[in-house]
N, C-alpha and C. Protein backbone atom coordinates (compact mmCIF):
# COMPACT_ATOMS: atom_id res chain seq x y z
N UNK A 1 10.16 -18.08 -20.75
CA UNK A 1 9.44 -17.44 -19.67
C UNK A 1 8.84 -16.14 -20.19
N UNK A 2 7.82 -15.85 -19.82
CA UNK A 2 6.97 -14.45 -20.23
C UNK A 2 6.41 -14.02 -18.78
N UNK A 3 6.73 -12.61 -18.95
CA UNK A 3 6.45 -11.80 -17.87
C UNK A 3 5.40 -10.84 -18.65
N UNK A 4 4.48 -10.81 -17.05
CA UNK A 4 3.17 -9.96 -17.99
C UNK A 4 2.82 -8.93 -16.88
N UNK A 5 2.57 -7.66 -17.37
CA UNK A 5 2.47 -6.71 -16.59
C UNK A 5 1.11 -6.33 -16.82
N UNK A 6 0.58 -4.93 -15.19
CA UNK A 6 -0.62 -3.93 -15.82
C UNK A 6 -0.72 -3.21 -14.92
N UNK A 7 -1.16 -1.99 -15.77
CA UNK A 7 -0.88 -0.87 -14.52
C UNK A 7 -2.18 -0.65 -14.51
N UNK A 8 -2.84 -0.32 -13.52
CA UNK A 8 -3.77 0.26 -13.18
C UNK A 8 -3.99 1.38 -12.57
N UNK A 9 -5.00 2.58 -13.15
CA UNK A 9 -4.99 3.79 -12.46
C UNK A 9 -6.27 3.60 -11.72
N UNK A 10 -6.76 3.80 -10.65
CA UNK A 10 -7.98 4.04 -9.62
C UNK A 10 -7.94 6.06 -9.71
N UNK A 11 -9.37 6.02 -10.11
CA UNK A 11 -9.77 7.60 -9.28
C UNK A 11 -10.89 7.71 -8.18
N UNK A 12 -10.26 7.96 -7.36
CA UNK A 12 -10.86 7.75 -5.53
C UNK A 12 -11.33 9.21 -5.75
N UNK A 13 -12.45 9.38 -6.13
CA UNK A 13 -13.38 10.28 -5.87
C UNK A 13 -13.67 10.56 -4.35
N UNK A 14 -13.63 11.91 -3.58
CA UNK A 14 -14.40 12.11 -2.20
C UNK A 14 -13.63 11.49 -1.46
N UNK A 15 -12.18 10.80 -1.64
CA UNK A 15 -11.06 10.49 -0.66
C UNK A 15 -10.63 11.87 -0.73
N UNK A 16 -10.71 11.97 1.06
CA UNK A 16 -9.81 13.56 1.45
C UNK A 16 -8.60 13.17 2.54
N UNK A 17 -7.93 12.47 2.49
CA UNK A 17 -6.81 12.35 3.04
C UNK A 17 -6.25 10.98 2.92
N UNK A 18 -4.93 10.77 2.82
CA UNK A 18 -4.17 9.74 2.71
C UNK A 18 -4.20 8.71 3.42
N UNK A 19 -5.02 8.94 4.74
CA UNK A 19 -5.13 8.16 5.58
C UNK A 19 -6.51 7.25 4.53
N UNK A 20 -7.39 7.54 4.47
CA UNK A 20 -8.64 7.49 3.87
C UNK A 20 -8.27 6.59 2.19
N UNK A 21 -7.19 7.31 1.44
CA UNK A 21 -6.57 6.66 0.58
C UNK A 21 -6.11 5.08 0.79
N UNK A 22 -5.49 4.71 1.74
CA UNK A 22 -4.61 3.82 2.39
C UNK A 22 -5.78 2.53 3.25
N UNK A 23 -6.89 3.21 3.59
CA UNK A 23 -7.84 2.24 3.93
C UNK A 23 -8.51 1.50 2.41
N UNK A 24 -8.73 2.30 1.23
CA UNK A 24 -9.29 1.80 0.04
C UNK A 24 -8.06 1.00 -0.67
N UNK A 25 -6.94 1.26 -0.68
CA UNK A 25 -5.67 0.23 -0.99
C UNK A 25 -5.43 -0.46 -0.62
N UNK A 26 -4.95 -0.82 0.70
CA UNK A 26 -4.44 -1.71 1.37
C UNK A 26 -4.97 -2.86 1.39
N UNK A 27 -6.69 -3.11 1.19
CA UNK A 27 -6.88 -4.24 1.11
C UNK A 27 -7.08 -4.62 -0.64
N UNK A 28 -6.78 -3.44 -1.28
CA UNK A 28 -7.09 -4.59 -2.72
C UNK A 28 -5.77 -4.80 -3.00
N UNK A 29 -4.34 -4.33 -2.21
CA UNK A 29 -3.29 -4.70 -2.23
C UNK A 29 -3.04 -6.17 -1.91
N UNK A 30 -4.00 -6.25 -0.81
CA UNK A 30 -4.01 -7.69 0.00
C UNK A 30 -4.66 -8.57 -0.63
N UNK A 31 -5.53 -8.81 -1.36
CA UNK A 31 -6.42 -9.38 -2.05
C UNK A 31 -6.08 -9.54 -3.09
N UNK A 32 -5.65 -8.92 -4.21
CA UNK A 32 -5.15 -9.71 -5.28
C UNK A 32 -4.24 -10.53 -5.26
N UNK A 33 -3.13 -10.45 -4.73
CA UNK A 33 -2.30 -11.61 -4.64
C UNK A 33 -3.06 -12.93 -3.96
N UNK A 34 -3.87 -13.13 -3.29
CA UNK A 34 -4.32 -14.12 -2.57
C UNK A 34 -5.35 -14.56 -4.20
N UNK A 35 -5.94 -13.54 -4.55
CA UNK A 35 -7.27 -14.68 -5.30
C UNK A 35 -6.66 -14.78 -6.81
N UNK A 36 -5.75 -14.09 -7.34
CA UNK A 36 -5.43 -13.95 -8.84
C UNK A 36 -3.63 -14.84 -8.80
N UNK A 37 -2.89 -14.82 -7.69
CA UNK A 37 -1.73 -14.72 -7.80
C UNK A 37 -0.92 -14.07 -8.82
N UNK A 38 -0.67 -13.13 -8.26
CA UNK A 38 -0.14 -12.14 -9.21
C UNK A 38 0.78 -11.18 -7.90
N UNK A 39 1.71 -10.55 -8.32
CA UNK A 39 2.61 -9.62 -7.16
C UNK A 39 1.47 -8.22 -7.01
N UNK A 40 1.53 -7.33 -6.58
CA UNK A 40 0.77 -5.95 -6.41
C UNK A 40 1.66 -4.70 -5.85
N UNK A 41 1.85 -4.08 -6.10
CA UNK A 41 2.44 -2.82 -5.42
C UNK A 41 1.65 -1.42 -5.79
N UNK A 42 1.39 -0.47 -5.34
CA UNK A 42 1.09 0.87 -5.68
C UNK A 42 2.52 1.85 -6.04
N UNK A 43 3.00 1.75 -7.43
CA UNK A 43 3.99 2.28 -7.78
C UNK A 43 4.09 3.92 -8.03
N UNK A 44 2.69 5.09 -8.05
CA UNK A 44 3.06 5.83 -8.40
C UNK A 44 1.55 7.31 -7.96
N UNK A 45 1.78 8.18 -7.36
CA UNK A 45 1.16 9.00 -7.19
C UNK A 45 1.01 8.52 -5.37
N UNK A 46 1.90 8.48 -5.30
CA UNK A 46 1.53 7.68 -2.67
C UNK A 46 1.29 9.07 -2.38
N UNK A 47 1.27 10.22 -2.63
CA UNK A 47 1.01 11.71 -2.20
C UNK A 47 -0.39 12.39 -2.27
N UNK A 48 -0.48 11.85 -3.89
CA UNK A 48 -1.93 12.45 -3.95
C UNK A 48 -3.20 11.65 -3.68
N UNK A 49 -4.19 12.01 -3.11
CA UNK A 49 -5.48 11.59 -2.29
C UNK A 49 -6.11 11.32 -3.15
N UNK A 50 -6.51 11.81 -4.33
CA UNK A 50 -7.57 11.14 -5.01
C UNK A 50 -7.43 10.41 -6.13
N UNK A 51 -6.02 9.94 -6.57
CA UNK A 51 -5.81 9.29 -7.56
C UNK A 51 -4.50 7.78 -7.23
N UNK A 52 -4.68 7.04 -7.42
CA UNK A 52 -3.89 5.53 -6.93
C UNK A 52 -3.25 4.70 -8.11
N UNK A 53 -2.14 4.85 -7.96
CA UNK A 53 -1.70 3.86 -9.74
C UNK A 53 -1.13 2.56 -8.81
N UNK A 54 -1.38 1.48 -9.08
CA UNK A 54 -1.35 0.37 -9.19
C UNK A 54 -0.76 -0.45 -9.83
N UNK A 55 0.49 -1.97 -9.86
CA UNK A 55 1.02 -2.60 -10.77
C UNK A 55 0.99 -4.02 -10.36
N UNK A 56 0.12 -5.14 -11.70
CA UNK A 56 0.20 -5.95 -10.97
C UNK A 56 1.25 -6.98 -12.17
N UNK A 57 2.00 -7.67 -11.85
CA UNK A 57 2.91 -8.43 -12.34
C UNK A 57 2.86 -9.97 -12.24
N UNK A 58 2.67 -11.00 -13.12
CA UNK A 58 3.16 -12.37 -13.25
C UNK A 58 3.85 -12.75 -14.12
N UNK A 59 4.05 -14.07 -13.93
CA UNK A 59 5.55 -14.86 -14.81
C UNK A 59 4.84 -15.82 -15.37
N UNK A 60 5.35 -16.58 -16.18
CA UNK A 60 4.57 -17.92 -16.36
C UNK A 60 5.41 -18.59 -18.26
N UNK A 61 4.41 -19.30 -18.77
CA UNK A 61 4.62 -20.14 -19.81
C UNK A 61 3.78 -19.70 -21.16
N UNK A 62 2.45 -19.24 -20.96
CA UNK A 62 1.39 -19.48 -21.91
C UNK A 62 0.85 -17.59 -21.82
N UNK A 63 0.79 -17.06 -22.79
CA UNK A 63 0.86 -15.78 -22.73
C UNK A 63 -0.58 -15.49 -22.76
N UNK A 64 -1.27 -16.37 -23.28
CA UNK A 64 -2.47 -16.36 -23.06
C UNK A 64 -3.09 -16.25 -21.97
N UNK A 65 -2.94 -17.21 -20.82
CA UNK A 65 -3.46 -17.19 -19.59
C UNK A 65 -3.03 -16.08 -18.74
N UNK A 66 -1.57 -15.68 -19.14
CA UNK A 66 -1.52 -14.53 -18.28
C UNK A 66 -2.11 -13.52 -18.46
N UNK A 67 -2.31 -13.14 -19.82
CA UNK A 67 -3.12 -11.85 -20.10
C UNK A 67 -4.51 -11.96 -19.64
N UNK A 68 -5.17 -13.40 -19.60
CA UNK A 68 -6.66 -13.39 -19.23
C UNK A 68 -6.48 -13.48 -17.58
N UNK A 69 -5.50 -13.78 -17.06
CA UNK A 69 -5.30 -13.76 -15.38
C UNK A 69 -5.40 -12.31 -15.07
N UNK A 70 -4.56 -11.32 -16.30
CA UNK A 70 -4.29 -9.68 -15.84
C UNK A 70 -6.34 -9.04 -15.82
N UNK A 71 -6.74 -9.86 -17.09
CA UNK A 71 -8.06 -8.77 -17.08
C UNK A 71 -8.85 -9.60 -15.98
N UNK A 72 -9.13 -10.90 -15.48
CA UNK A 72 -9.79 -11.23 -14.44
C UNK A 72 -9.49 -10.33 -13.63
N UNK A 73 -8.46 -10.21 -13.31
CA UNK A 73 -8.13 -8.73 -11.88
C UNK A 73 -8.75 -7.83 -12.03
N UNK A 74 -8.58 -7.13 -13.45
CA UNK A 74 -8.91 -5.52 -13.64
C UNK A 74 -10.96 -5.95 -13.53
N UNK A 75 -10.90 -6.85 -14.23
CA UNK A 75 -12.95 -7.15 -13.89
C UNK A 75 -13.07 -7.66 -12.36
N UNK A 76 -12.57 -8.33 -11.60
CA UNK A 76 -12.86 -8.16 -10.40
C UNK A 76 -12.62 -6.74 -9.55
N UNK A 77 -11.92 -5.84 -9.91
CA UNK A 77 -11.54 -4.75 -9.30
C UNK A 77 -13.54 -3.92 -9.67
N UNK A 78 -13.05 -4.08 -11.11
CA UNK A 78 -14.94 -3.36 -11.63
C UNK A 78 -15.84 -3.74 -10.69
N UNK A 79 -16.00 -5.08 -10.42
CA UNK A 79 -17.15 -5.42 -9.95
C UNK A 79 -17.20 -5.71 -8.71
N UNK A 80 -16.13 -5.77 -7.81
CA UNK A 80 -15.89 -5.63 -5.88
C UNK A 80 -15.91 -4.41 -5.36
N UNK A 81 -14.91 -3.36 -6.11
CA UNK A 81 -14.64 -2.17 -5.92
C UNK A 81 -14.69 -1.30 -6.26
N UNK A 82 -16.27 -0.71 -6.08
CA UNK A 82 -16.92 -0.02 -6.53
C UNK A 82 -16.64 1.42 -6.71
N UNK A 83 -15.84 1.29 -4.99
CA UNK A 83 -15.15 2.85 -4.47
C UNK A 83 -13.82 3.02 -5.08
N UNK A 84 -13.18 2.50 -5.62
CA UNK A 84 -11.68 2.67 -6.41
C UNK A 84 -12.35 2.08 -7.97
N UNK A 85 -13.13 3.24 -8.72
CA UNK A 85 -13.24 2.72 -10.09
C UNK A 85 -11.98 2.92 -10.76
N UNK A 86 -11.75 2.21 -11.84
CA UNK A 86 -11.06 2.52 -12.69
C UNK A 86 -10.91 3.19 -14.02
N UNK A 87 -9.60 4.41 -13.54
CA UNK A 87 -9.53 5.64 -14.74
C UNK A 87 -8.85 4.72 -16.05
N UNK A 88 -7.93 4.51 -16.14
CA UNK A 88 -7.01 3.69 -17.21
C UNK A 88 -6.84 1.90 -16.78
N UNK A 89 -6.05 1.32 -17.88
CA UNK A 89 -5.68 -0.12 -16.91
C UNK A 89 -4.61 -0.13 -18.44
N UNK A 90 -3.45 -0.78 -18.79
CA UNK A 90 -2.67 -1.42 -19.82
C UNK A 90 -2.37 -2.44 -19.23
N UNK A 91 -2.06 -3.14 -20.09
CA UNK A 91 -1.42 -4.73 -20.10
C UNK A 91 -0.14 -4.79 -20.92
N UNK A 92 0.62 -5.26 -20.89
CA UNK A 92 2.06 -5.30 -21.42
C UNK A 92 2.54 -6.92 -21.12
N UNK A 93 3.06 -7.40 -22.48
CA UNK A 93 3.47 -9.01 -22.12
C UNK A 93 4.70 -8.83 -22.69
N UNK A 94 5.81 -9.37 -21.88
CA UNK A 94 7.11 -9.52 -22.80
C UNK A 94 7.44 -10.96 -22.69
């Protein structure tokens, strides 16, 4: 079994409140798991407004596909979500 990780950092430029934060997350929270299958959580920075770290996680057999499943995400994020670009992204396979 191989587990494959990636964190993703978003910088939400011109988000001024958490509320405002939480409308630009919540649905790419909702959305990746539906079109990539993959888990999603926002693991790190829930305080600050203009910056969003992101983790998305799968399991599988072929280390290959998972890593090309992790960057389909991070290129659909580029090219849907325009308003949460992305500062960093890593990939990690164990």
């Amino acid at each position: 079994m191989v587990v494959a990780t990636c964190i993703i950092t978003l910088q939400l430029d011109g988000v001024m409140s958490l509320k405002e934060k939480r409308s630009i997350i919540k649905p790419i929270l909702a959305r990746l798991p539906r079109q990539f299958n993959v888990a999603v959580a926002e693991i790190d920075h829930q305080d600050v407004w203009q910056t969003a770290v992101i983790a998305l996680v799968t399991i599988g057999n072929d280390t290959g596909h998972l890593h090309s499943q992790l960057e389909k995400s991070v290129a659909w994020l580029e090219q849907f979500r325009p308003d949460a670009p992305i500062a960093d992204y890593s990939i990690e396979i164990w």
